[in-house]
N, C-alpha and C. Protein backbone atom coordinates (compact mmCIF):
# COMPACT_ATOMS: atom_id res chain seq x y z
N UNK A 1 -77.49 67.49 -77.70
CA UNK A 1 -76.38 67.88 -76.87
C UNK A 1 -75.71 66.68 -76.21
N UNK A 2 -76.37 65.81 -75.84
CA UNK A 2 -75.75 64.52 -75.60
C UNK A 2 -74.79 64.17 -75.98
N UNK A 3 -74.58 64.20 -77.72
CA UNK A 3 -73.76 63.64 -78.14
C UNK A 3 -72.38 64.39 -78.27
N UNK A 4 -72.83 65.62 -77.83
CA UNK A 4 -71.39 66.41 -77.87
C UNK A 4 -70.52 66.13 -76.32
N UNK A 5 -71.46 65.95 -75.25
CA UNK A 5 -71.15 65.49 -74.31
C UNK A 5 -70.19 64.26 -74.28
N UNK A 6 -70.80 63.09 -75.17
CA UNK A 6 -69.94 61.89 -75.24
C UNK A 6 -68.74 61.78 -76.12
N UNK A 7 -68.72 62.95 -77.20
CA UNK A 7 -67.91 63.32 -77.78
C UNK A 7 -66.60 64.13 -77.08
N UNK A 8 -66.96 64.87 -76.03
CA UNK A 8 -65.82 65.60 -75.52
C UNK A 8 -65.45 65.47 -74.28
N UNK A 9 -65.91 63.88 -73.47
CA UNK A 9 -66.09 63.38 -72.44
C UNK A 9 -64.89 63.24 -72.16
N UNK A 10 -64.02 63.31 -71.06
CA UNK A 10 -63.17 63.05 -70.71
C UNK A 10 -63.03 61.38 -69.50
N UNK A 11 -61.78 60.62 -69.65
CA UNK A 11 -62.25 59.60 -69.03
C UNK A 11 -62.55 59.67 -67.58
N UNK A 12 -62.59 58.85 -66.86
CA UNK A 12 -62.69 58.94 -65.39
C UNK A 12 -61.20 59.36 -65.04
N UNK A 13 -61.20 60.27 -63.95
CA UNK A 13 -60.14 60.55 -63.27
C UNK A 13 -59.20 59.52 -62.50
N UNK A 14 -58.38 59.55 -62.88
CA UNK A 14 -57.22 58.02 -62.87
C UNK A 14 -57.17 58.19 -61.25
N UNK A 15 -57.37 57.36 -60.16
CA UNK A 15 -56.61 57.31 -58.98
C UNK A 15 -55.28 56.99 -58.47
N UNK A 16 -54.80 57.61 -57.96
CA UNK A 16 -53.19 57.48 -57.20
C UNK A 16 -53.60 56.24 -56.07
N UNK A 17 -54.73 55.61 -55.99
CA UNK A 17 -54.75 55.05 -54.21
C UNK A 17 -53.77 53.11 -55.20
N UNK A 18 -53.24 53.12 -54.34
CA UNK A 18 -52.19 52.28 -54.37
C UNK A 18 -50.78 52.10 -55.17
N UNK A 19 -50.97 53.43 -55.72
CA UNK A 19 -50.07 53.77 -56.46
C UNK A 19 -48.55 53.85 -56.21
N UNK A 20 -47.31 53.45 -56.00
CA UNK A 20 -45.99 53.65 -55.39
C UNK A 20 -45.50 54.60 -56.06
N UNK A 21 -44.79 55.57 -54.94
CA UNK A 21 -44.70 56.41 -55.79
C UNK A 21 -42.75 57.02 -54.96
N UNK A 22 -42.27 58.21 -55.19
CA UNK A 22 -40.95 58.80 -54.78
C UNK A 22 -40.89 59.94 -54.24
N UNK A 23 -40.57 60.31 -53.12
CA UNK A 23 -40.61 61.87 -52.63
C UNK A 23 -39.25 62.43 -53.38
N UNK A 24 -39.21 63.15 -54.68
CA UNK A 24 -38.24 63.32 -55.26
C UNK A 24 -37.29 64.52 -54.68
N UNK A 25 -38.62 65.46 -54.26
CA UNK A 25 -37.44 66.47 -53.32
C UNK A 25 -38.56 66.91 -52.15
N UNK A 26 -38.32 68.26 -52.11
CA UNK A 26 -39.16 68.84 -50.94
C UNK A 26 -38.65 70.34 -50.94
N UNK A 27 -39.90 70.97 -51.35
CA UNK A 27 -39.26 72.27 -51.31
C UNK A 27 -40.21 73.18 -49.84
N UNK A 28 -39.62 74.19 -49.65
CA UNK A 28 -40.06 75.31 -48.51
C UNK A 28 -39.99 76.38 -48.95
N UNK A 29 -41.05 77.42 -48.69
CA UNK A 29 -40.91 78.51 -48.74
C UNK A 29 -39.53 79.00 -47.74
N UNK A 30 -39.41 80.53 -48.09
CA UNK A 30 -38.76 81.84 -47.67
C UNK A 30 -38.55 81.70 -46.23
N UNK A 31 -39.98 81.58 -45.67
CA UNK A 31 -39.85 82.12 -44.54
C UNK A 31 -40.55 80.51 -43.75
N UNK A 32 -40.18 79.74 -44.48
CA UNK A 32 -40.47 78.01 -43.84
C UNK A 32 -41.40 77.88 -43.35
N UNK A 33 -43.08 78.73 -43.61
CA UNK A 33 -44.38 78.24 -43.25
C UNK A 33 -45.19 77.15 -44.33
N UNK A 34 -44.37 76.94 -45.48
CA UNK A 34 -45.05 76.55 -46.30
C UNK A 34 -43.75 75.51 -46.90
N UNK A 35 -44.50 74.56 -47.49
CA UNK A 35 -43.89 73.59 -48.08
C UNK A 35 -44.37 72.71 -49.42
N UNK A 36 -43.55 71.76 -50.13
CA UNK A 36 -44.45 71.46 -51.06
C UNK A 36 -43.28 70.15 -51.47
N UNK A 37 -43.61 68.62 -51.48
CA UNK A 37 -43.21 67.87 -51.96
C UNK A 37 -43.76 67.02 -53.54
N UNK A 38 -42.63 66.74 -54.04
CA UNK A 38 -42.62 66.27 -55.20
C UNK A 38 -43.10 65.09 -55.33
N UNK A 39 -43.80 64.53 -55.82
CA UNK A 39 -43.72 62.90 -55.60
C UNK A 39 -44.19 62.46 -57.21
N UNK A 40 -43.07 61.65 -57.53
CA UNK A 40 -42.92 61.05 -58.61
C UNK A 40 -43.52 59.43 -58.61
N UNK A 41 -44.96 59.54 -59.39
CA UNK A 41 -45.64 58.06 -59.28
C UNK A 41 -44.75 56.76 -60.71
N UNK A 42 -45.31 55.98 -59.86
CA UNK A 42 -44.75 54.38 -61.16
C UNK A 42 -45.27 54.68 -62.27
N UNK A 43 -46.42 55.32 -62.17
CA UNK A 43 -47.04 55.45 -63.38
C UNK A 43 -46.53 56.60 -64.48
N UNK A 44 -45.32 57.36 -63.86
CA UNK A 44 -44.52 58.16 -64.57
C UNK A 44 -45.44 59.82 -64.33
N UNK A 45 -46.38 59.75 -63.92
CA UNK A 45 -47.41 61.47 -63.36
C UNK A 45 -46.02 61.94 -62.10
N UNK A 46 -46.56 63.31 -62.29
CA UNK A 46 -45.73 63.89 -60.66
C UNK A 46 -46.86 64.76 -60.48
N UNK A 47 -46.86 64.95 -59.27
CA UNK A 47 -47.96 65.77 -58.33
C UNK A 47 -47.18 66.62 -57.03
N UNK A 48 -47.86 67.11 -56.61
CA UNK A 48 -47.00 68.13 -55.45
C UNK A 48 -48.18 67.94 -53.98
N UNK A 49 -47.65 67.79 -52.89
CA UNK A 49 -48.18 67.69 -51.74
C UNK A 49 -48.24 68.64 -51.09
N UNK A 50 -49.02 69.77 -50.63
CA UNK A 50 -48.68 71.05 -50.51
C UNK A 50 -48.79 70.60 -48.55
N UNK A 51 -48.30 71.21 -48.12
CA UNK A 51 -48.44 71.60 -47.02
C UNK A 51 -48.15 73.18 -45.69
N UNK A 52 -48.72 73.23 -45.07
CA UNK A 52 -48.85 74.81 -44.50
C UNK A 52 -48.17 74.76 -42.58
N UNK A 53 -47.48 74.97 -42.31
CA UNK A 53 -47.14 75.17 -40.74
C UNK A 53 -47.74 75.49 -40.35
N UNK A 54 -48.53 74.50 -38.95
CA UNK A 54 -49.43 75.14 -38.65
C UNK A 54 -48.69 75.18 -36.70
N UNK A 55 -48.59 76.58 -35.91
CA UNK A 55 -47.94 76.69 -34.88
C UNK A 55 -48.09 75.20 -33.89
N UNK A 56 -46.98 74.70 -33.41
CA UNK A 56 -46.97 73.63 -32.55
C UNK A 56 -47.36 72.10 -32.93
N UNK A 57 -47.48 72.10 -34.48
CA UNK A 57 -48.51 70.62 -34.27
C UNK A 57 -46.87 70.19 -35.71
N UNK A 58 -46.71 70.69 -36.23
CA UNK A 58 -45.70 71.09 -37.34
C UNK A 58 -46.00 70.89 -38.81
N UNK A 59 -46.06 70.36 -39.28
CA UNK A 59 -46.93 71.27 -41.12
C UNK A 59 -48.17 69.89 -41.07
N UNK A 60 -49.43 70.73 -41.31
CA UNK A 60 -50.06 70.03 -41.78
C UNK A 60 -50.59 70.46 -43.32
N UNK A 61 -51.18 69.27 -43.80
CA UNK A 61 -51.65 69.03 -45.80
C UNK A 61 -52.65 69.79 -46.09
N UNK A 62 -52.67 70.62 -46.96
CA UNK A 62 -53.57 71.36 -47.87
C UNK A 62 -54.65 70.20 -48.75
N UNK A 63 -55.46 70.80 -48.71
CA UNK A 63 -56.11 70.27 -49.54
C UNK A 63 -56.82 68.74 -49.37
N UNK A 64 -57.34 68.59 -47.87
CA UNK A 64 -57.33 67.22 -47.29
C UNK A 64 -55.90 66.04 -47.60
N UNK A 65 -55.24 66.40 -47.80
CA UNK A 65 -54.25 65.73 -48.30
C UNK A 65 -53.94 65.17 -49.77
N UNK A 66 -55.18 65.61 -50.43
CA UNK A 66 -55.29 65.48 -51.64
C UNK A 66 -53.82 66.31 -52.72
N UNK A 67 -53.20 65.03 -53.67
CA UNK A 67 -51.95 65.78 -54.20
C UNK A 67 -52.74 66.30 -55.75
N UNK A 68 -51.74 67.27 -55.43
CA UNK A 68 -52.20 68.69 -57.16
C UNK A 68 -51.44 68.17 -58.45
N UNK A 69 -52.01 68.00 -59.34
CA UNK A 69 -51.20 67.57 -60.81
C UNK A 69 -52.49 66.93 -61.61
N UNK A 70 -51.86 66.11 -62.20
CA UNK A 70 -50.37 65.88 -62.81
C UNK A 70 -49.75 66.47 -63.35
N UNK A 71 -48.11 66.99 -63.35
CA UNK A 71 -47.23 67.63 -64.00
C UNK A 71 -46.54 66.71 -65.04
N UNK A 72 -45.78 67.12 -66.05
CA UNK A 72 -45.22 66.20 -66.57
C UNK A 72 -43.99 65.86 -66.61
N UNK A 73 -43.59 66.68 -65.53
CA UNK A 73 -42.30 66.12 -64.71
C UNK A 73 -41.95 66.83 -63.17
N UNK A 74 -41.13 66.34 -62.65
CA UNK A 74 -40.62 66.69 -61.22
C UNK A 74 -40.33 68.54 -61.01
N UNK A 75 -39.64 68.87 -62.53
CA UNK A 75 -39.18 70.26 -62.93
C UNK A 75 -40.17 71.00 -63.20
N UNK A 76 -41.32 70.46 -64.11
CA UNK A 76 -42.65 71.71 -64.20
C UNK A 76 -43.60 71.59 -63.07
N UNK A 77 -43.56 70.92 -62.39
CA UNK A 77 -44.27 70.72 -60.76
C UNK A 77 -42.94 72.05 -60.07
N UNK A 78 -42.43 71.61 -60.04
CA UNK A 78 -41.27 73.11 -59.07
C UNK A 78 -41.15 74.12 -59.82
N UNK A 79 -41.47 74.50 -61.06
CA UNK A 79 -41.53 75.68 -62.00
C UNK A 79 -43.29 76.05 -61.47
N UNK A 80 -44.16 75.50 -61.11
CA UNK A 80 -45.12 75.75 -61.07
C UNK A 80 -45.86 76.37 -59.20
N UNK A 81 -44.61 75.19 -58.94
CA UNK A 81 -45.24 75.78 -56.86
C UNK A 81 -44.47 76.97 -56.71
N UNK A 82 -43.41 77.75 -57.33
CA UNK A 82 -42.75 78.31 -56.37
C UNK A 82 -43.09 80.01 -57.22
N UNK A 83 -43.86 80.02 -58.25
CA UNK A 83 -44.21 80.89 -59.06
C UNK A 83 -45.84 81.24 -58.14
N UNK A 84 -46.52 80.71 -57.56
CA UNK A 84 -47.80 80.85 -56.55
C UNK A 84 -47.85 81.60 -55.54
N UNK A 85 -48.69 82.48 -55.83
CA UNK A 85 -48.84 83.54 -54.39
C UNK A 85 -48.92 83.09 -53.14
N UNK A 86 -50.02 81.69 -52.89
CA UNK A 86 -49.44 80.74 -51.66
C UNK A 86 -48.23 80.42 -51.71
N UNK A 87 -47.35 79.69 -52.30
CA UNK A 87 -45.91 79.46 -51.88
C UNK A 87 -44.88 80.86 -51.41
N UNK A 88 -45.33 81.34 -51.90
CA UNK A 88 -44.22 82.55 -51.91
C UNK A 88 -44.87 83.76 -50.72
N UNK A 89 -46.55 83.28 -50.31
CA UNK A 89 -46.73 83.85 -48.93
C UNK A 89 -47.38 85.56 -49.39
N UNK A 90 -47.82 85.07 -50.29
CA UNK A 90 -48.22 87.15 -50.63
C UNK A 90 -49.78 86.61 -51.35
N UNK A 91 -50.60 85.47 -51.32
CA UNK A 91 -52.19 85.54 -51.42
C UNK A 91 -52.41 85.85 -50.00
């Protein structure tokens, strides 16, 4: 079994930490508790920054701040947040 292991190994998970990257847009839910920015890296990946309103402090990051992707562009990252029962407020 080993060898099927090394056979279907995937590499190490690429890091974003120093990565430059573009807030390409910024989208909001309906009812503006929820949010979700685009960010387009050098390395040509896009990922989405989700964030949640939280009363008085004003949106804080999902997911320790950790961004969701890679998409393979700016357009299937926003085809993908705004189709989500979190974005759209009905999970």
């Amino acid at each position: 079994m080993a060898w099927l292991k090394r056979l279907f190994r995937r590499g190490p998970e690429k890091s974003l930490k120093g990565q430059m990257y573009q807030v390409t847009f910024t989208l909001y839910s309906a009812d503006g508790k929820r949010s979700a920015q685009i960010l387009k890296f050098d390395n040509g990946e896009t990922y989405l920054l989700e964030s949640d309103w939280v009363e008085g402090t004003a949106f804080k990051e999902r997911h320790g701040g950790r961004p969701v992707g890679p998409f393979a562009s700016p357009t299937d990252a926003e085809r993908f947040i705004v189709a989500t029962p979190w974005f759209n407020g009905t999970d």
